[in-house]
PDB file of N, CA and C in Angstrom:
ATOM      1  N   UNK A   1      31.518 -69.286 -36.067  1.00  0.00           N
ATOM      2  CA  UNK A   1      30.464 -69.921 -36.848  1.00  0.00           C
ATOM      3  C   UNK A   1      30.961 -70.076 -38.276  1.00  0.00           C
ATOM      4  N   UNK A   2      30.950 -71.361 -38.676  1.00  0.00           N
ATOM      5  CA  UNK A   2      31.376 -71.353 -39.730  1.00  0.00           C
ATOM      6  C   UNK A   2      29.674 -72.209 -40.919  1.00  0.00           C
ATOM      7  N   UNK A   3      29.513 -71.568 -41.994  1.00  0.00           N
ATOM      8  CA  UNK A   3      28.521 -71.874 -42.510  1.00  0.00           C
ATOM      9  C   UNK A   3      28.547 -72.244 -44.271  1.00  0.00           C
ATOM     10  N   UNK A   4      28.699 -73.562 -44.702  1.00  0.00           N
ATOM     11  CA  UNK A   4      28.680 -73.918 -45.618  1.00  0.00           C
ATOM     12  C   UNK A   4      27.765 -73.950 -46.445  1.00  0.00           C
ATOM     13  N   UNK A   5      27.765 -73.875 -47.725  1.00  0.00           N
ATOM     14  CA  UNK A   5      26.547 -73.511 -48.156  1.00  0.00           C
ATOM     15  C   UNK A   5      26.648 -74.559 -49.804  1.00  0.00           C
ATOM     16  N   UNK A   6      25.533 -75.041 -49.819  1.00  0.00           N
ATOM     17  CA  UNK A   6      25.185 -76.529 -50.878  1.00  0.00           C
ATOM     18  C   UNK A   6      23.954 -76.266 -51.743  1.00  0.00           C
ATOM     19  N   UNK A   7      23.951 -77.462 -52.820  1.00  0.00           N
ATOM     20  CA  UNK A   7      22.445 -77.524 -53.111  1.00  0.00           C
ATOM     21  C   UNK A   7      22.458 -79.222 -53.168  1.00  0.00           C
ATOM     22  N   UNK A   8      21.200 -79.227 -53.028  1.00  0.00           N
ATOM     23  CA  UNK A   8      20.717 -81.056 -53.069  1.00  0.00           C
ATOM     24  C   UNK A   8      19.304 -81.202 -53.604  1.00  0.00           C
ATOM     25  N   UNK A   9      19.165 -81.612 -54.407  1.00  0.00           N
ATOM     26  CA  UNK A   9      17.660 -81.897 -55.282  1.00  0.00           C
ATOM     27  C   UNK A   9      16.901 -80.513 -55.660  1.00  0.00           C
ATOM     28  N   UNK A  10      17.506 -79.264 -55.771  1.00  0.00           N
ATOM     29  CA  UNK A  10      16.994 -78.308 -56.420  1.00  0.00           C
ATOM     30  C   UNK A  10      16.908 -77.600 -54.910  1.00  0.00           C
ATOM     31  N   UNK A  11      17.354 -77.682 -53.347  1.00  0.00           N
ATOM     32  CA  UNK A  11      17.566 -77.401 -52.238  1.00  0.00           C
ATOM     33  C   UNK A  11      18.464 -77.359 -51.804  1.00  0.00           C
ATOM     34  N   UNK A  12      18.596 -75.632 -51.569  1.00  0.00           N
ATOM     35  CA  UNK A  12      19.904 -75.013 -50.787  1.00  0.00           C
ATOM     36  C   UNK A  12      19.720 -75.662 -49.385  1.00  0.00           C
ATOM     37  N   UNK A  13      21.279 -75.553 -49.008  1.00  0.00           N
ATOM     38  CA  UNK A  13      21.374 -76.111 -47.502  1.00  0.00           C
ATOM     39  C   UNK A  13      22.471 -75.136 -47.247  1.00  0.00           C
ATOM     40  N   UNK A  14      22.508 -74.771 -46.097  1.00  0.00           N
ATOM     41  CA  UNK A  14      23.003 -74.359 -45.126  1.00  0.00           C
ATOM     42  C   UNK A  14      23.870 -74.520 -43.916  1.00  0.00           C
ATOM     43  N   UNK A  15      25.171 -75.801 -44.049  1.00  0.00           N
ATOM     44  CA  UNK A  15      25.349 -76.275 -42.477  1.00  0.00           C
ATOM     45  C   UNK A  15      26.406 -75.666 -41.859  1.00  0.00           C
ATOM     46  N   UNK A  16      25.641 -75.226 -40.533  1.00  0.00           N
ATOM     47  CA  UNK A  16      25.900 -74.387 -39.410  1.00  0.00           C
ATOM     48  C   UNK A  16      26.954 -75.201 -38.929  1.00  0.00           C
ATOM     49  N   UNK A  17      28.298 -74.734 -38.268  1.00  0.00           N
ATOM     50  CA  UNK A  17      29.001 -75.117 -37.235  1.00  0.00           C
ATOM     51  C   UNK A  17      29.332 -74.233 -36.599  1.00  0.00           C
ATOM     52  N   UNK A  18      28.898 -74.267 -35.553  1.00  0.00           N
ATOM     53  CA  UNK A  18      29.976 -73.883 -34.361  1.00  0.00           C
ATOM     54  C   UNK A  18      28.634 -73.235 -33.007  1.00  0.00           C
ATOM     55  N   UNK A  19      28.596 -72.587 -32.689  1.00  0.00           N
ATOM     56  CA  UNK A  19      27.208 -71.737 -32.032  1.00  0.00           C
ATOM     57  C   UNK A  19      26.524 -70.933 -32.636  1.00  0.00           C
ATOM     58  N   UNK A  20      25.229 -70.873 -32.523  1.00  0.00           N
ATOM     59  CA  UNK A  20      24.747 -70.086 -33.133  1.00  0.00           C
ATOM     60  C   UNK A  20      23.784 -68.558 -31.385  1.00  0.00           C
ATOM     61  N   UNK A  21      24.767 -67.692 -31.935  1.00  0.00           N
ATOM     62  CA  UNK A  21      24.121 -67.149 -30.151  1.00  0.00           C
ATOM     63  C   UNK A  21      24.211 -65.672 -30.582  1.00  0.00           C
ATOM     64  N   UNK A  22      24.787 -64.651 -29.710  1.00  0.00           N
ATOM     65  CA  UNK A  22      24.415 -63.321 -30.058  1.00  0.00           C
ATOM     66  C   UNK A  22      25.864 -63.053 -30.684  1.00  0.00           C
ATOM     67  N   UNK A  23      26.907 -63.557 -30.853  1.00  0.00           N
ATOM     68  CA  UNK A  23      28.031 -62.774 -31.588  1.00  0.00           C
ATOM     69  C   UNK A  23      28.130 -63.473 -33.080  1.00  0.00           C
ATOM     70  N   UNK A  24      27.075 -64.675 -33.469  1.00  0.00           N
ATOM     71  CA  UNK A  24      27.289 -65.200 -34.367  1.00  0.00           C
ATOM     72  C   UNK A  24      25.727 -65.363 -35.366  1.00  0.00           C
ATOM     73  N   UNK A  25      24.846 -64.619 -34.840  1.00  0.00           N
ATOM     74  CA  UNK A  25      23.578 -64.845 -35.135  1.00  0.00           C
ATOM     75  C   UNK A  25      23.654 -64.347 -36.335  1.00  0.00           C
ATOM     76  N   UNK A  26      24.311 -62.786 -36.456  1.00  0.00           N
ATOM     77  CA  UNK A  26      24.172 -62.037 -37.782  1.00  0.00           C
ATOM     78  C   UNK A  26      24.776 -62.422 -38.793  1.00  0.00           C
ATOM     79  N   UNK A  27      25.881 -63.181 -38.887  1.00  0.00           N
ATOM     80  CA  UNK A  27      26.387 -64.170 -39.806  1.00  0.00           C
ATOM     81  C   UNK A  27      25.321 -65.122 -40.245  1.00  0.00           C
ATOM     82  N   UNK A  28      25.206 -65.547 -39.568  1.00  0.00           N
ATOM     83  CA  UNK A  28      24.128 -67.185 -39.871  1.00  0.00           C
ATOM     84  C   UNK A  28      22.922 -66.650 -40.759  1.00  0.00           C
ATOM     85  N   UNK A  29      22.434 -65.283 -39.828  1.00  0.00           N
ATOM     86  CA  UNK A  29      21.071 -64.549 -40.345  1.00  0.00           C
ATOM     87  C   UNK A  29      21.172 -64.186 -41.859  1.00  0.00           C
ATOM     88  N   UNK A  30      22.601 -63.318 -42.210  1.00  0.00           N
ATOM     89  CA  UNK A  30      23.005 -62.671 -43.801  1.00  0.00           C
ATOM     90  C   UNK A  30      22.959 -64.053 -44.475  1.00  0.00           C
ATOM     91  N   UNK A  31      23.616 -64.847 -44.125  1.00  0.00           N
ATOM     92  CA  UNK A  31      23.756 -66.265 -45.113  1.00  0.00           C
ATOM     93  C   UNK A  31      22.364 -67.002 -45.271  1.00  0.00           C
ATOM     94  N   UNK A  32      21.560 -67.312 -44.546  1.00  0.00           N
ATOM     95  CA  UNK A  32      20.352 -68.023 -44.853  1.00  0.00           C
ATOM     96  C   UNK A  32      19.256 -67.275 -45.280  1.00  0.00           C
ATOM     97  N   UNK A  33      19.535 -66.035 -44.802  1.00  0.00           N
ATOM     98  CA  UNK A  33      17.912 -65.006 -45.586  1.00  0.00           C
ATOM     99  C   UNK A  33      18.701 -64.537 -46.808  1.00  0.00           C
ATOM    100  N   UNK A  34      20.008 -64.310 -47.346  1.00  0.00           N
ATOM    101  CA  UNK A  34      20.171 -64.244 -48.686  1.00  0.00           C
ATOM    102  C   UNK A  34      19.970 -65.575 -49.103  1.00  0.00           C
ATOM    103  N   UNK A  35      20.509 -66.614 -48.805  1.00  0.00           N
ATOM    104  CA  UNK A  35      19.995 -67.706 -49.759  1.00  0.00           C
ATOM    105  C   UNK A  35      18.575 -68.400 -50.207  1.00  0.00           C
ATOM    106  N   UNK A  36      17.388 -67.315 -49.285  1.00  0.00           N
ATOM    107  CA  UNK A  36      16.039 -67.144 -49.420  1.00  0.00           C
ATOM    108  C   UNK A  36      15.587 -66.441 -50.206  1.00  0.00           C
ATOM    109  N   UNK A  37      16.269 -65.740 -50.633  1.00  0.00           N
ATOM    110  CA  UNK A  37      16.364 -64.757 -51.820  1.00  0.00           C
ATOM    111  C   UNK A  37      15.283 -65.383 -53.168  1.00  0.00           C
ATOM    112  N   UNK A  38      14.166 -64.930 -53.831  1.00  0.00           N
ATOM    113  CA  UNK A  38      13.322 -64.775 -54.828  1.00  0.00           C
ATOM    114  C   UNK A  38      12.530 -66.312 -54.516  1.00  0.00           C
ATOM    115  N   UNK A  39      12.353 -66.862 -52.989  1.00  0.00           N
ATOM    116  CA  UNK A  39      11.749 -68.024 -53.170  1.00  0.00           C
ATOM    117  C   UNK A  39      12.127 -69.453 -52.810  1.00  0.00           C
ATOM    118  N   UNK A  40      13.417 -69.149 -52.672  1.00  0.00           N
ATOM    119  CA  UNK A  40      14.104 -70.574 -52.410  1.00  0.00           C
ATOM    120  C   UNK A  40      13.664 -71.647 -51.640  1.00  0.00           C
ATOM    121  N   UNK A  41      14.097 -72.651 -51.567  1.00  0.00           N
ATOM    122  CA  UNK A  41      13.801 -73.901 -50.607  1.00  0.00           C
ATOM    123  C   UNK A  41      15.252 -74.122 -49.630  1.00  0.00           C
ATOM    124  N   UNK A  42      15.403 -73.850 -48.660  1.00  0.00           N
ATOM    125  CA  UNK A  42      16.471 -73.464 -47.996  1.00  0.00           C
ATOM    126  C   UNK A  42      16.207 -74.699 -46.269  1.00  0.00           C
ATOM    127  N   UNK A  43      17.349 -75.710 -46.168  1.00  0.00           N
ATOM    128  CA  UNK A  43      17.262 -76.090 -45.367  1.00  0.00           C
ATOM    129  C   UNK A  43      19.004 -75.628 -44.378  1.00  0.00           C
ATOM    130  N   UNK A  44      18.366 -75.308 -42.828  1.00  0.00           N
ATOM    131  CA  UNK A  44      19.789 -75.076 -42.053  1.00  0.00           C
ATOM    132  C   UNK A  44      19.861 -76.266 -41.835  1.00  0.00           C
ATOM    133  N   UNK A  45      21.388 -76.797 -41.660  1.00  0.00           N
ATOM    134  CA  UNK A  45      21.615 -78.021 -41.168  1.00  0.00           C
ATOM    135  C   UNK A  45      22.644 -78.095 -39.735  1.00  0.00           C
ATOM    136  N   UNK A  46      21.524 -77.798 -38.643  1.00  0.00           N
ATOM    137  CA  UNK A  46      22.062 -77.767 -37.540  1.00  0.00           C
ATOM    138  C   UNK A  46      22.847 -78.889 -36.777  1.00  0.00           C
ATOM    139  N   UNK A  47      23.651 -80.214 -37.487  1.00  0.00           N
ATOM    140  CA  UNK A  47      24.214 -81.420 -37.345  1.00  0.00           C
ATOM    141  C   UNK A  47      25.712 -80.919 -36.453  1.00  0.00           C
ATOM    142  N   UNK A  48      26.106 -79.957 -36.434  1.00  0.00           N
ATOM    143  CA  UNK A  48      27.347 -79.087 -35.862  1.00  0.00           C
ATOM    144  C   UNK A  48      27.395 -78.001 -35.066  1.00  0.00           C
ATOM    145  N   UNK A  49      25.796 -77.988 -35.002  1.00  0.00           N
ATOM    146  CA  UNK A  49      25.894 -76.858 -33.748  1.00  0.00           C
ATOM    147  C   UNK A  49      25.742 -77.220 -32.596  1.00  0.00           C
ATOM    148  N   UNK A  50      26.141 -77.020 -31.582  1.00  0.00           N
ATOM    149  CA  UNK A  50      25.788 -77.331 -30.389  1.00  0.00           C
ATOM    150  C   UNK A  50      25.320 -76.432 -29.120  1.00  0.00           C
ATOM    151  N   UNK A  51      25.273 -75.148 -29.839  1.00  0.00           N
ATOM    152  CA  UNK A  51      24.247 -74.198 -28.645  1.00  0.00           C
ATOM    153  C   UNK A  51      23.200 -73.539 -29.258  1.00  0.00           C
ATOM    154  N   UNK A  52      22.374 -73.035 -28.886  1.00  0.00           N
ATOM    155  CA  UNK A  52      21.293 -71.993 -29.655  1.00  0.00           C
ATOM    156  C   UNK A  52      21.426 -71.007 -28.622  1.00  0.00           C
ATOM    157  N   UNK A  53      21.098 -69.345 -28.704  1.00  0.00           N
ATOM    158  CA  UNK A  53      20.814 -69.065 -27.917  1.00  0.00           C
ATOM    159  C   UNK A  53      19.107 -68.340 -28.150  1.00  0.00           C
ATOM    160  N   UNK A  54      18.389 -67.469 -27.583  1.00  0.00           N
ATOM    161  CA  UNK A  54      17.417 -66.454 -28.346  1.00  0.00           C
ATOM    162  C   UNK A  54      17.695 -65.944 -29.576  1.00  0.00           C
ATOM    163  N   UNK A  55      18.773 -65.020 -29.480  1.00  0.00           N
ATOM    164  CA  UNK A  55      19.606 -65.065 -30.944  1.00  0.00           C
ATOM    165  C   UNK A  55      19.655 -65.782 -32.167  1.00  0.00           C
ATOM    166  N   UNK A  56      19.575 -66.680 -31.802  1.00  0.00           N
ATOM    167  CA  UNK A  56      19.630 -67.836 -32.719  1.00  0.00           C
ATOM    168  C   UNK A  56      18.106 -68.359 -33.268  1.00  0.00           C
ATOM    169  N   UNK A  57      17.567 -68.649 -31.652  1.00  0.00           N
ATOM    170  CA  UNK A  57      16.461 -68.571 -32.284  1.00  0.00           C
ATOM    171  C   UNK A  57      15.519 -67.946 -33.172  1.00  0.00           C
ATOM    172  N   UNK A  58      15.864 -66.784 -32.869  1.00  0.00           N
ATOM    173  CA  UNK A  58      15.119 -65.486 -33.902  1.00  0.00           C
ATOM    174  C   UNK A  58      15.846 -65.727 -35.204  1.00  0.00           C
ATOM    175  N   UNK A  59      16.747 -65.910 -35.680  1.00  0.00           N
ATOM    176  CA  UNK A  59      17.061 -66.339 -37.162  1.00  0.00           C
ATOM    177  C   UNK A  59      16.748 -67.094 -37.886  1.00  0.00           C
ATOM    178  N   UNK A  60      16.081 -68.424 -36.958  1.00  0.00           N
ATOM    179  CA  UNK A  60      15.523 -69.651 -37.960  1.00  0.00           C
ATOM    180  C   UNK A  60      14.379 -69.165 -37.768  1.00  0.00           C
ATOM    181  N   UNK A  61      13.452 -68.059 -36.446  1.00  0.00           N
ATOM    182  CA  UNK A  61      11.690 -67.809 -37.325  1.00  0.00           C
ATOM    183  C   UNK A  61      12.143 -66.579 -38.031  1.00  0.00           C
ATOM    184  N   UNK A  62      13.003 -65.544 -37.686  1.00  0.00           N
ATOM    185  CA  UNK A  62      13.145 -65.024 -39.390  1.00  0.00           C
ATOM    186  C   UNK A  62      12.909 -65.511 -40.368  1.00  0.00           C
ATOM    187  N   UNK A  63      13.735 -67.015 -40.540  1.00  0.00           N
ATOM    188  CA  UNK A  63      13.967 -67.784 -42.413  1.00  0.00           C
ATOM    189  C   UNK A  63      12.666 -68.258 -42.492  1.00  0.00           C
ATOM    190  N   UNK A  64      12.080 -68.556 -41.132  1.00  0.00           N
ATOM    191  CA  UNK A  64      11.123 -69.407 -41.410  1.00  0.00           C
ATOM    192  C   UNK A  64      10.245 -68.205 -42.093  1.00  0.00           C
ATOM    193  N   UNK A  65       9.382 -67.133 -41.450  1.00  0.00           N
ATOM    194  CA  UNK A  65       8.631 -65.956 -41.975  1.00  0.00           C
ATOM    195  C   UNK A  65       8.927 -65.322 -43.386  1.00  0.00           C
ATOM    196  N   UNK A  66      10.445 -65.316 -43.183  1.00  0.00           N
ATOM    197  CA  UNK A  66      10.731 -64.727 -44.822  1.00  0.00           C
ATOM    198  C   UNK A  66      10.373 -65.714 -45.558  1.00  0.00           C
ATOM    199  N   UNK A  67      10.780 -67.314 -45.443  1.00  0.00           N
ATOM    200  CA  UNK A  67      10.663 -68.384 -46.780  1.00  0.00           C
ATOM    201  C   UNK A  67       8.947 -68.175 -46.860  1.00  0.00           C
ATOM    202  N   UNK A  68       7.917 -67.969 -46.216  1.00  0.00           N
ATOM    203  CA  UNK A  68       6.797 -68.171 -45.893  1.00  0.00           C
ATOM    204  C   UNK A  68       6.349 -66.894 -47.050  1.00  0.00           C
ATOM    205  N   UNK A  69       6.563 -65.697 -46.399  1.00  0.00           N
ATOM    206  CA  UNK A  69       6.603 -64.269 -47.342  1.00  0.00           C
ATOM    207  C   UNK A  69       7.140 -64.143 -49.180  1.00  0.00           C
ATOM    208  N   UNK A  70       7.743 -65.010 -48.877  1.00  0.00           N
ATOM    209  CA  UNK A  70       8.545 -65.145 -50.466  1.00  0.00           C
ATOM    210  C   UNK A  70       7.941 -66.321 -51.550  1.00  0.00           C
ATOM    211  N   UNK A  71       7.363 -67.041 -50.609  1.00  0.00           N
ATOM    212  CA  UNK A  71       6.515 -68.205 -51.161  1.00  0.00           C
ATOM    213  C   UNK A  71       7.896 -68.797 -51.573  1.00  0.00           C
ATOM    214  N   UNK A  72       8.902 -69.281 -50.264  1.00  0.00           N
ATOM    215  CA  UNK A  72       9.730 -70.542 -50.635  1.00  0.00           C
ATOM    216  C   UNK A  72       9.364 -71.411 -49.344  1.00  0.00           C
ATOM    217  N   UNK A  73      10.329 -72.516 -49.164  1.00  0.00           N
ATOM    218  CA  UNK A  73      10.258 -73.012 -47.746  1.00  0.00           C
ATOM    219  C   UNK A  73      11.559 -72.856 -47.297  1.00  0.00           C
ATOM    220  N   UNK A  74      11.542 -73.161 -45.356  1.00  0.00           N
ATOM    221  CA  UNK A  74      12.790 -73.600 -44.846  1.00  0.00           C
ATOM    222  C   UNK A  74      12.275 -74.602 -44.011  1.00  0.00           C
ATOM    223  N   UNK A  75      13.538 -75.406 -43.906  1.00  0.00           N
ATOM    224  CA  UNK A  75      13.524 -76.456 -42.660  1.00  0.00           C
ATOM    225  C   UNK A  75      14.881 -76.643 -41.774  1.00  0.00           C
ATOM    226  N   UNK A  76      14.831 -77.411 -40.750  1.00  0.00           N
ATOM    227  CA  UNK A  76      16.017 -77.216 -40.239  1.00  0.00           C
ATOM    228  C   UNK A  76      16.178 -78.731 -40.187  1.00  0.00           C
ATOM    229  N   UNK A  77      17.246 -79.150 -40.094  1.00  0.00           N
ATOM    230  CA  UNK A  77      17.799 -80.758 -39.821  1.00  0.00           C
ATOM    231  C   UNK A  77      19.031 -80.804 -38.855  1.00  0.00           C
ATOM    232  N   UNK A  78      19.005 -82.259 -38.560  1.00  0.00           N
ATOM    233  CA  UNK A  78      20.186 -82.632 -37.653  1.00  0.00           C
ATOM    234  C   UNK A  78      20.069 -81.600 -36.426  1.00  0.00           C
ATOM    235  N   UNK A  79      19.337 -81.537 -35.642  1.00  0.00           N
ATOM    236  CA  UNK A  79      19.498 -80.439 -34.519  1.00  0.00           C
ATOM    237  C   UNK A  79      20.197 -81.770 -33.017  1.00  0.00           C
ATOM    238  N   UNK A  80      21.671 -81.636 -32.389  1.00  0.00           N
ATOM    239  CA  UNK A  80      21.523 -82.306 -31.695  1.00  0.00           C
ATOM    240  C   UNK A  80      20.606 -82.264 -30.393  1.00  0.00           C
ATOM    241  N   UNK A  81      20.822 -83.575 -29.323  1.00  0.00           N
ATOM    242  CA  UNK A  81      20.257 -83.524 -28.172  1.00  0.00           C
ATOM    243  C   UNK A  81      19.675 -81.916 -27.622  1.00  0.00           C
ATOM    244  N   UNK A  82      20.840 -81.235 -27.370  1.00  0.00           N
ATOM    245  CA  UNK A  82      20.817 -80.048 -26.464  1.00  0.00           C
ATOM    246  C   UNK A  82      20.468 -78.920 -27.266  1.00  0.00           C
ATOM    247  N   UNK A  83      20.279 -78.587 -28.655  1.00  0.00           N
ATOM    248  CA  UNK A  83      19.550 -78.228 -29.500  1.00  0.00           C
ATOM    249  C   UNK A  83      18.025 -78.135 -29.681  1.00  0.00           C
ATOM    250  N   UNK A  84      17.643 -79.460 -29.990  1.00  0.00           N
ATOM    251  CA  UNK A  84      16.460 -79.994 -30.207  1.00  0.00           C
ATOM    252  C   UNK A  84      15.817 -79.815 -28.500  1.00  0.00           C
ATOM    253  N   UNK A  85      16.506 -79.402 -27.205  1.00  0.00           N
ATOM    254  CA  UNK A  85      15.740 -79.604 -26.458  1.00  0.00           C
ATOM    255  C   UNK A  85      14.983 -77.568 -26.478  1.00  0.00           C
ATOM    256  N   UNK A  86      16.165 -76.914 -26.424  1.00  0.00           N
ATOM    257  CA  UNK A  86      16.180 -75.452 -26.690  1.00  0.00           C
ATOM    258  C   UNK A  86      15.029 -75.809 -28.062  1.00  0.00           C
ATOM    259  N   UNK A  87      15.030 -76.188 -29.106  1.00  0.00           N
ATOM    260  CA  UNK A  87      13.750 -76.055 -29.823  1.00  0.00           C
ATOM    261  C   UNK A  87      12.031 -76.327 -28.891  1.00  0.00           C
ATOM    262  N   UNK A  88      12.490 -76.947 -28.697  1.00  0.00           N
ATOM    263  CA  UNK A  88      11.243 -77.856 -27.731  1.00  0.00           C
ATOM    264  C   UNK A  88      10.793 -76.892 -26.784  1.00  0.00           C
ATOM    265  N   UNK A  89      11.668 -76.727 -25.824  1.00  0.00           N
ATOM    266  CA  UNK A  89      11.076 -76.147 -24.642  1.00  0.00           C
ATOM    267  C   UNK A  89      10.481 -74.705 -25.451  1.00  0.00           C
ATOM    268  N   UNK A  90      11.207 -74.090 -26.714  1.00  0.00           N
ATOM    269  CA  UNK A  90      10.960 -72.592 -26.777  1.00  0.00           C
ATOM    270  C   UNK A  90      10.018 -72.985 -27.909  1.00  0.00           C
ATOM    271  N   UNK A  91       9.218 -74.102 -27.747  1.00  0.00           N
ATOM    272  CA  UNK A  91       7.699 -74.275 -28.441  1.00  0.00           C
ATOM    273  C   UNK A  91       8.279 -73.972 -30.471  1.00  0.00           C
ATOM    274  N   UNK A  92       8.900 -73.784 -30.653  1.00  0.00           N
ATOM    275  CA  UNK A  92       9.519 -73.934 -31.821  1.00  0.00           C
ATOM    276  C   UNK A  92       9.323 -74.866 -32.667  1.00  0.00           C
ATOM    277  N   UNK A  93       9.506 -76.361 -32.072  1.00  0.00           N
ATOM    278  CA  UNK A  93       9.630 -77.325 -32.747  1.00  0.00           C
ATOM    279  C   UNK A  93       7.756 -77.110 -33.472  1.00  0.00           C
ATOM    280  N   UNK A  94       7.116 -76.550 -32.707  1.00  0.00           N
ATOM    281  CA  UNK A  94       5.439 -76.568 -33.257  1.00  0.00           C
ATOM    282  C   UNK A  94       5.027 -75.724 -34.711  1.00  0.00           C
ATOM    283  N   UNK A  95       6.751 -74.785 -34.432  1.00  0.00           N
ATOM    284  CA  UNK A  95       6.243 -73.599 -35.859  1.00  0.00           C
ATOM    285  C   UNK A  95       7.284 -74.105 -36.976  1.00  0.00           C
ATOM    286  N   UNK A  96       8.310 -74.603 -36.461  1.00  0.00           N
ATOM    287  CA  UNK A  96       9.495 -74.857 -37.539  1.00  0.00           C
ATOM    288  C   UNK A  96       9.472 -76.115 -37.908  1.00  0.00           C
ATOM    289  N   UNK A  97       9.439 -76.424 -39.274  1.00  0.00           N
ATOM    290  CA  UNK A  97       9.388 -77.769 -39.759  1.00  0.00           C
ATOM    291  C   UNK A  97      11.338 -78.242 -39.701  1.00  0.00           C
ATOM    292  N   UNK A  98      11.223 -79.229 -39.051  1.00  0.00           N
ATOM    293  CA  UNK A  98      12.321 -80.140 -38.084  1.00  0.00           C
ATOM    294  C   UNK A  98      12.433 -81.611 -38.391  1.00  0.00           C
ATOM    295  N   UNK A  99      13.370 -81.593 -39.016  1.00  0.00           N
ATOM    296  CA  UNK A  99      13.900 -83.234 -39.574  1.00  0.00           C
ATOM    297  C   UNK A  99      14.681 -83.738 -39.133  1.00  0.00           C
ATOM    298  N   UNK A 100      15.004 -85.283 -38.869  1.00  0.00           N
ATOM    299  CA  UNK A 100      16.287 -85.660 -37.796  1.00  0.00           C
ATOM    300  C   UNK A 100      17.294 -85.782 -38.708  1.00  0.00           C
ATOM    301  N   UNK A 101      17.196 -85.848 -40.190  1.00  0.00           N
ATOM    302  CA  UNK A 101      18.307 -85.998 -41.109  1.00  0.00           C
ATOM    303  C   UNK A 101      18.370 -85.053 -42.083  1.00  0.00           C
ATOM    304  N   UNK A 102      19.534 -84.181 -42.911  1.00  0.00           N
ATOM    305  CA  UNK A 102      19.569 -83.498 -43.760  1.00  0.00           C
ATOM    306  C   UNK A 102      18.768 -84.245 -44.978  1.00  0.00           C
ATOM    307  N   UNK A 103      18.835 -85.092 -45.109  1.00  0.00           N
ATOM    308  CA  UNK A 103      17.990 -86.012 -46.409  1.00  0.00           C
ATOM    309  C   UNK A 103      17.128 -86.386 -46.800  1.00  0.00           C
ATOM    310  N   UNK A 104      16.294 -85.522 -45.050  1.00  0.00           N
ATOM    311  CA  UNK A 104      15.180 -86.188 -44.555  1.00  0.00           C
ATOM    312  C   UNK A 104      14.575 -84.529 -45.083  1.00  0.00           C
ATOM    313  N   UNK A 105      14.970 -83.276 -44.401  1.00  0.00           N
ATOM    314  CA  UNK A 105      14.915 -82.264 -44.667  1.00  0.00           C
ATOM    315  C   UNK A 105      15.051 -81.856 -45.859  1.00  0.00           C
ATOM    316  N   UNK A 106      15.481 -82.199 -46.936  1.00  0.00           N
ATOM    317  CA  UNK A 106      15.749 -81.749 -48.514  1.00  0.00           C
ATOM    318  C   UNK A 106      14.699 -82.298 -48.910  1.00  0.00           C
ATOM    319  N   UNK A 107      14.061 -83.839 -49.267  1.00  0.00           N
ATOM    320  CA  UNK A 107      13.323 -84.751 -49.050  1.00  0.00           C
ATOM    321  C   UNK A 107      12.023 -83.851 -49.278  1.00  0.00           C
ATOM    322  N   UNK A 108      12.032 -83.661 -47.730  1.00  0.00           N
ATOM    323  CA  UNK A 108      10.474 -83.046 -47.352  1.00  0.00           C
ATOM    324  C   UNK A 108      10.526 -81.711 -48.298  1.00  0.00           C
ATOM    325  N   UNK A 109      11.369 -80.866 -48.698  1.00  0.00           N
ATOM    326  CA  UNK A 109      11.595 -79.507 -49.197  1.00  0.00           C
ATOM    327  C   UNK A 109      11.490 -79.800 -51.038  1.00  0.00           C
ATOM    328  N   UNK A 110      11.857 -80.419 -51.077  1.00  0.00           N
ATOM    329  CA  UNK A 110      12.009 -81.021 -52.473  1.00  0.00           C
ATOM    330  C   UNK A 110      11.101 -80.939 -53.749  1.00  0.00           C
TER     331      UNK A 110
END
C-alpha cells in the first residue's frame, strides 16, 4: 500500500494504491486518522485501489466517525468498479459520502 498524501482547496487527500485489506489496513488507518487530526477535511482517493477487504472497510467508518467527532469531514473518491460494488453491497455507500472524482470530492469538502 502505498499512500500519498496532498492538499487541494484547503483539503487533505489521501491516494491509496495498492489494496487496502488486513496486512495493509493499519498503514492506511495511521495515515488518514492522523491527517484528521484537530478537524481536518480529509478526502481518501480510492482511484488505485482495487480490493477492499472488512479491514478496509473499518478504516474509512473509522475516518468517517473520527472526522464526524472532531467536527472535520471525510469523503472518499474514485472508488473503482469492484470497489464501489464492496461499498454498495456492505450498505456503506448510505453512511460514507462517495464521489466519482477526486475534484468532485474536495469540491463537496471544500
Amino acid at each position: 500500500m502505498d499512500i500519498t498524501e496532498s492538499t487541494a482547496s484547503g483539503v487533505k487527500v489521501a491516494a491509496l494504491k495498492g489494496r487496502l485489506d488486513t496486512a495493509t489496513a493499519p498503514t492506511a488507518e495511521s495515515a488518514i486518522l492522523g491527517m484528521l487530526e484537530g478537524g481536518a477535511k480529509v478526502v481518501a482517493d480510492l482511484a488505485e485501489v482495487h480490493y477492499v477487504s472488512s479491514a478496509g472497510l473499518r478504516v474509512l467508518l473509522k475516518a468517517a466517525k473520527q472526522a464526524k467527532a472532531a467536527g472535520g469531514s471525510f469523503a472518499v473518491a474514485s472508488p473503482q468498479a469492484p470497489v464501489r460494488e464492496v461499498l454498495e453491497i456492505s450498505g456503506f455507500d448510505k453512511i460514507l459520502s462517495i464521489h466519482p472524482t477526486r475534484d468532485a470530492a474536495v469540491a463537496g469538502l471544500a
